[in-house]
N, C-alpha and C. Protein backbone atom coordinates (compact mmCIF):
# COMPACT_ATOMS: atom_id res chain seq x y z
N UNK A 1 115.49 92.01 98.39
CA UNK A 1 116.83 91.96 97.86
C UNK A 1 117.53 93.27 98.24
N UNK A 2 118.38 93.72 99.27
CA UNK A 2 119.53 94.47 99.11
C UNK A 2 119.49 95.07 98.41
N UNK A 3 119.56 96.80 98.48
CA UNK A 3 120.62 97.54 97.27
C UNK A 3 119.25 97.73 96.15
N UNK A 4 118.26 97.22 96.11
CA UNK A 4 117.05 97.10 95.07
C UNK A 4 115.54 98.42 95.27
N UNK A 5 116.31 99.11 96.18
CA UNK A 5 115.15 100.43 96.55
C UNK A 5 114.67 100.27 98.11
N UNK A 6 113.32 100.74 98.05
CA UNK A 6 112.77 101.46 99.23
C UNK A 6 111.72 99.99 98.91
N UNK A 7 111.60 99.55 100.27
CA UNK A 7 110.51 98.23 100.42
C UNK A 7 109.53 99.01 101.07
N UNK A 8 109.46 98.88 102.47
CA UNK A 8 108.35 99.70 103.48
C UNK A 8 109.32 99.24 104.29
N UNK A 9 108.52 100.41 105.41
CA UNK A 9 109.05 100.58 107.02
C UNK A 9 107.64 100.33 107.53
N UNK A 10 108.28 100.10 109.23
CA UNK A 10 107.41 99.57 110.44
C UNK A 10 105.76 100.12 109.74
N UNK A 11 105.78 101.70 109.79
CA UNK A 11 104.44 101.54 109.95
C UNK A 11 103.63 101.22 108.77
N UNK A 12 104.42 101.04 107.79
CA UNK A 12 103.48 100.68 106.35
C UNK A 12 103.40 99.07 106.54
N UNK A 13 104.35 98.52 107.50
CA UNK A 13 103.69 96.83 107.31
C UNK A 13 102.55 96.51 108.50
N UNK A 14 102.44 97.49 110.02
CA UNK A 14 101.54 97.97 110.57
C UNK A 14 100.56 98.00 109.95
N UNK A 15 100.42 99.01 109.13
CA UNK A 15 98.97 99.50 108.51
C UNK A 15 98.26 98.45 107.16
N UNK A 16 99.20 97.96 106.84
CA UNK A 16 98.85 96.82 106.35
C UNK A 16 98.06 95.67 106.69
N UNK A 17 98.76 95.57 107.94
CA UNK A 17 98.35 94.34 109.10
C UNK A 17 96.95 94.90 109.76
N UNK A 18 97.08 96.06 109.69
CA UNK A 18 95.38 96.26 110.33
C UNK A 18 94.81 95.89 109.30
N UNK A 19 94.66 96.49 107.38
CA UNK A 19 93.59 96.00 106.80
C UNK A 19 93.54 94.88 106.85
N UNK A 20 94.38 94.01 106.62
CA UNK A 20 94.07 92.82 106.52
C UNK A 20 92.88 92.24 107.72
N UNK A 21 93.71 92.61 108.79
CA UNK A 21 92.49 92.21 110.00
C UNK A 21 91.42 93.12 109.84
N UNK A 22 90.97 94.14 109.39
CA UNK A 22 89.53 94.50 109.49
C UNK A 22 88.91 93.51 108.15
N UNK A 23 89.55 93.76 107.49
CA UNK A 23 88.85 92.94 105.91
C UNK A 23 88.04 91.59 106.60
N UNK A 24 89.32 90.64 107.22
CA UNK A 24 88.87 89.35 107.38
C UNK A 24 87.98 89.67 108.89
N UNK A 25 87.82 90.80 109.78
CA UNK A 25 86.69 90.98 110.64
C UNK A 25 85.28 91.22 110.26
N UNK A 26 85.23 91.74 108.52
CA UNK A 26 84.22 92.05 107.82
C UNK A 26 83.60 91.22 107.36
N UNK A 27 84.65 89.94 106.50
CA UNK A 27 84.46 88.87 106.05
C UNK A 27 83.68 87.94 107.01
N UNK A 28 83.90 87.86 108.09
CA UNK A 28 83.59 86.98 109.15
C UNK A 28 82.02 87.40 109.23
N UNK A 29 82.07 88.65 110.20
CA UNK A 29 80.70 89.12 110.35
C UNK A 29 79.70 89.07 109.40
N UNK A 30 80.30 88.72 108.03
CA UNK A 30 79.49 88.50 106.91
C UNK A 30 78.83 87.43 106.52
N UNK A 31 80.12 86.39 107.27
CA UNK A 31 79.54 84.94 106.83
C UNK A 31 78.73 84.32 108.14
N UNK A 32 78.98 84.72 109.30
CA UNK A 32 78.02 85.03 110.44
C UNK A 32 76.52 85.47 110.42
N UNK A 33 76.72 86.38 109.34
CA UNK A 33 75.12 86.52 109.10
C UNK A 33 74.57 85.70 107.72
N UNK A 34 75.62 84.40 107.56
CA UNK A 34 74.94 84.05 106.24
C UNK A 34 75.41 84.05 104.94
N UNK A 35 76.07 85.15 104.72
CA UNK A 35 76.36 85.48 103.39
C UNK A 35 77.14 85.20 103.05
N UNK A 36 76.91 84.42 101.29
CA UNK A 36 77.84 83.73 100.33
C UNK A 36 78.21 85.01 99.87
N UNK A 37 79.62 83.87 98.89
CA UNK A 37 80.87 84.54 98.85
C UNK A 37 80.52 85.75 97.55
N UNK A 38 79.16 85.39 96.71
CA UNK A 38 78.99 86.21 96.25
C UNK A 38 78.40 87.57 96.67
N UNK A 39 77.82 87.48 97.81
CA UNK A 39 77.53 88.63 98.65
C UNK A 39 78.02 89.35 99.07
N UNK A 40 79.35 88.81 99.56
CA UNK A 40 80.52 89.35 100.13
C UNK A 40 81.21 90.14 99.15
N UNK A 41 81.37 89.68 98.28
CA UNK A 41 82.11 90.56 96.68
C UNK A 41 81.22 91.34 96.62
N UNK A 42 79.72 91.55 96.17
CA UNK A 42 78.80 92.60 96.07
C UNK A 42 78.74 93.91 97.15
N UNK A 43 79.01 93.46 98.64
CA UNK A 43 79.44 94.50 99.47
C UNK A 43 80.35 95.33 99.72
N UNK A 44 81.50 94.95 98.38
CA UNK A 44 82.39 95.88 98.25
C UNK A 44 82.99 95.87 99.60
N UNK A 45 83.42 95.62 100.49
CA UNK A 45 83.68 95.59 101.81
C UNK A 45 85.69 96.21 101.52
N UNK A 46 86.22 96.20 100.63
CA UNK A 46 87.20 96.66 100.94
C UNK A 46 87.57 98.09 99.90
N UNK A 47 86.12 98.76 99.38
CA UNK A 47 86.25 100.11 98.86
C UNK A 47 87.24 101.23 99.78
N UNK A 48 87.32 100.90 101.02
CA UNK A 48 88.01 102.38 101.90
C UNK A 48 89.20 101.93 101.84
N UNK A 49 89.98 100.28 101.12
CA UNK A 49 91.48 100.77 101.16
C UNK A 49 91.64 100.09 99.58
N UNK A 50 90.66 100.14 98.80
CA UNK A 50 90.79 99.59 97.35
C UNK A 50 91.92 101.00 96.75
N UNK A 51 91.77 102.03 97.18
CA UNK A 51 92.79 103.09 96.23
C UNK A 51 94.45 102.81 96.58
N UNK A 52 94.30 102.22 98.00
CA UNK A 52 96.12 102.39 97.91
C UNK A 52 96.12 101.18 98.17
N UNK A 53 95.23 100.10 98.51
CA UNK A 53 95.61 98.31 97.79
C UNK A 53 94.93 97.87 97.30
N UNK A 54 93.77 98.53 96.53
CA UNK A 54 93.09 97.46 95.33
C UNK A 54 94.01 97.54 93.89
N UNK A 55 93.29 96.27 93.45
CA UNK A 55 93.65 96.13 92.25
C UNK A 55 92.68 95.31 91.20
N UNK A 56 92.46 95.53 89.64
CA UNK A 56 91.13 95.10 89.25
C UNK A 56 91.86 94.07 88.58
N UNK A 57 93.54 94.06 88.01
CA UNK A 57 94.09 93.02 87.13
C UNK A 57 95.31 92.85 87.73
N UNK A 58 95.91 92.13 87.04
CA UNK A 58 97.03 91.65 87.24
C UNK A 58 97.01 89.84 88.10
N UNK A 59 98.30 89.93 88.44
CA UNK A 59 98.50 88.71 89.30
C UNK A 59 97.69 88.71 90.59
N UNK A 60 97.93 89.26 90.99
CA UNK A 60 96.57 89.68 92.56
C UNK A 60 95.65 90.44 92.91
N UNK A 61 94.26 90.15 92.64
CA UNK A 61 93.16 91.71 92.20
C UNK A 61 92.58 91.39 93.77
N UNK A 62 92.42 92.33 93.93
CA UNK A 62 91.46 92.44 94.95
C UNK A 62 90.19 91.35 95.33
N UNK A 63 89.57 90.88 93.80
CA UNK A 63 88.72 90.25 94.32
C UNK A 63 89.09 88.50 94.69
N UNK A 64 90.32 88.49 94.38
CA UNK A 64 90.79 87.01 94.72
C UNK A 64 91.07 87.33 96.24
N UNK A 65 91.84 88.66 96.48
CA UNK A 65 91.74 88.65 97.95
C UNK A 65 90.70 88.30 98.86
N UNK A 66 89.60 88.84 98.51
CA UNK A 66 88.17 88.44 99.61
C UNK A 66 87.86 87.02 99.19
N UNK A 67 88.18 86.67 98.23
CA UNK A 67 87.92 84.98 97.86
C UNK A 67 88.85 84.37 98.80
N UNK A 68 90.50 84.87 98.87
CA UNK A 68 91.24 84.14 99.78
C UNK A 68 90.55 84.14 101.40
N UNK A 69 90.12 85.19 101.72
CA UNK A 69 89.94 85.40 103.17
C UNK A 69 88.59 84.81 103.10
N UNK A 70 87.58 84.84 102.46
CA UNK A 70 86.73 83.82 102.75
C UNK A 70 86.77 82.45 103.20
N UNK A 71 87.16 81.85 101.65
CA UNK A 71 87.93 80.95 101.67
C UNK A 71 88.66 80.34 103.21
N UNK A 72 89.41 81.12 103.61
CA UNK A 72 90.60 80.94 104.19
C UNK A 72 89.24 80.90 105.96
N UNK A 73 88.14 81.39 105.94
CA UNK A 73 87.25 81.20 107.06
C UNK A 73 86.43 80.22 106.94
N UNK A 74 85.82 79.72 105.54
CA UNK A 74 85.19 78.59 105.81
C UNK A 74 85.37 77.40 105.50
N UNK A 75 87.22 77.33 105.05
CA UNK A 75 87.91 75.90 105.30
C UNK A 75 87.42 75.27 104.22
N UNK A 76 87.41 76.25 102.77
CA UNK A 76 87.27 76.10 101.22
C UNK A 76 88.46 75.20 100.67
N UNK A 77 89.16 74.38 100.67
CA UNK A 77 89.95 74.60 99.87
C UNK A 77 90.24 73.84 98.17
């Protein structure tokens, strides 16, 4: 919305766009070797950007994220 603050610039939706693609490159290699989705949550796999995009509550926590990108690789729905 206009007029409503500071959103992000180029390189914060950049750097965004990489975690996302390493997460779901992690996710992959994970389920490649096998491992359920509870494994995948146990590996913590997104601790190196959980401080400036995790989250433990709210509307979108982190761990629904690796559920989505799982999910979203082995055609869960």
């Amino acid at each position: 919305m206009p007029g409503h603050g500071y959103l992000a610039d180029e390189h914060e939706v950049v750097e965004y766009r990489d975690m996302v693609v390493i997460i779901r490159d992690r996710v992959k290699a994970m389920l490649d070797a096998g491992a359920t989705l509870a494994q995948v949550k146990a590996a913590r796999i997104t601790a190196d950007y959980d401080t400036q995009y995790g989250a433990n509550n709210g509307r979108w926590t982190t761990e629904m994220f690796v559920t989505a990108v799982y999910d979203s690789l082995t055609n869960v729905r």
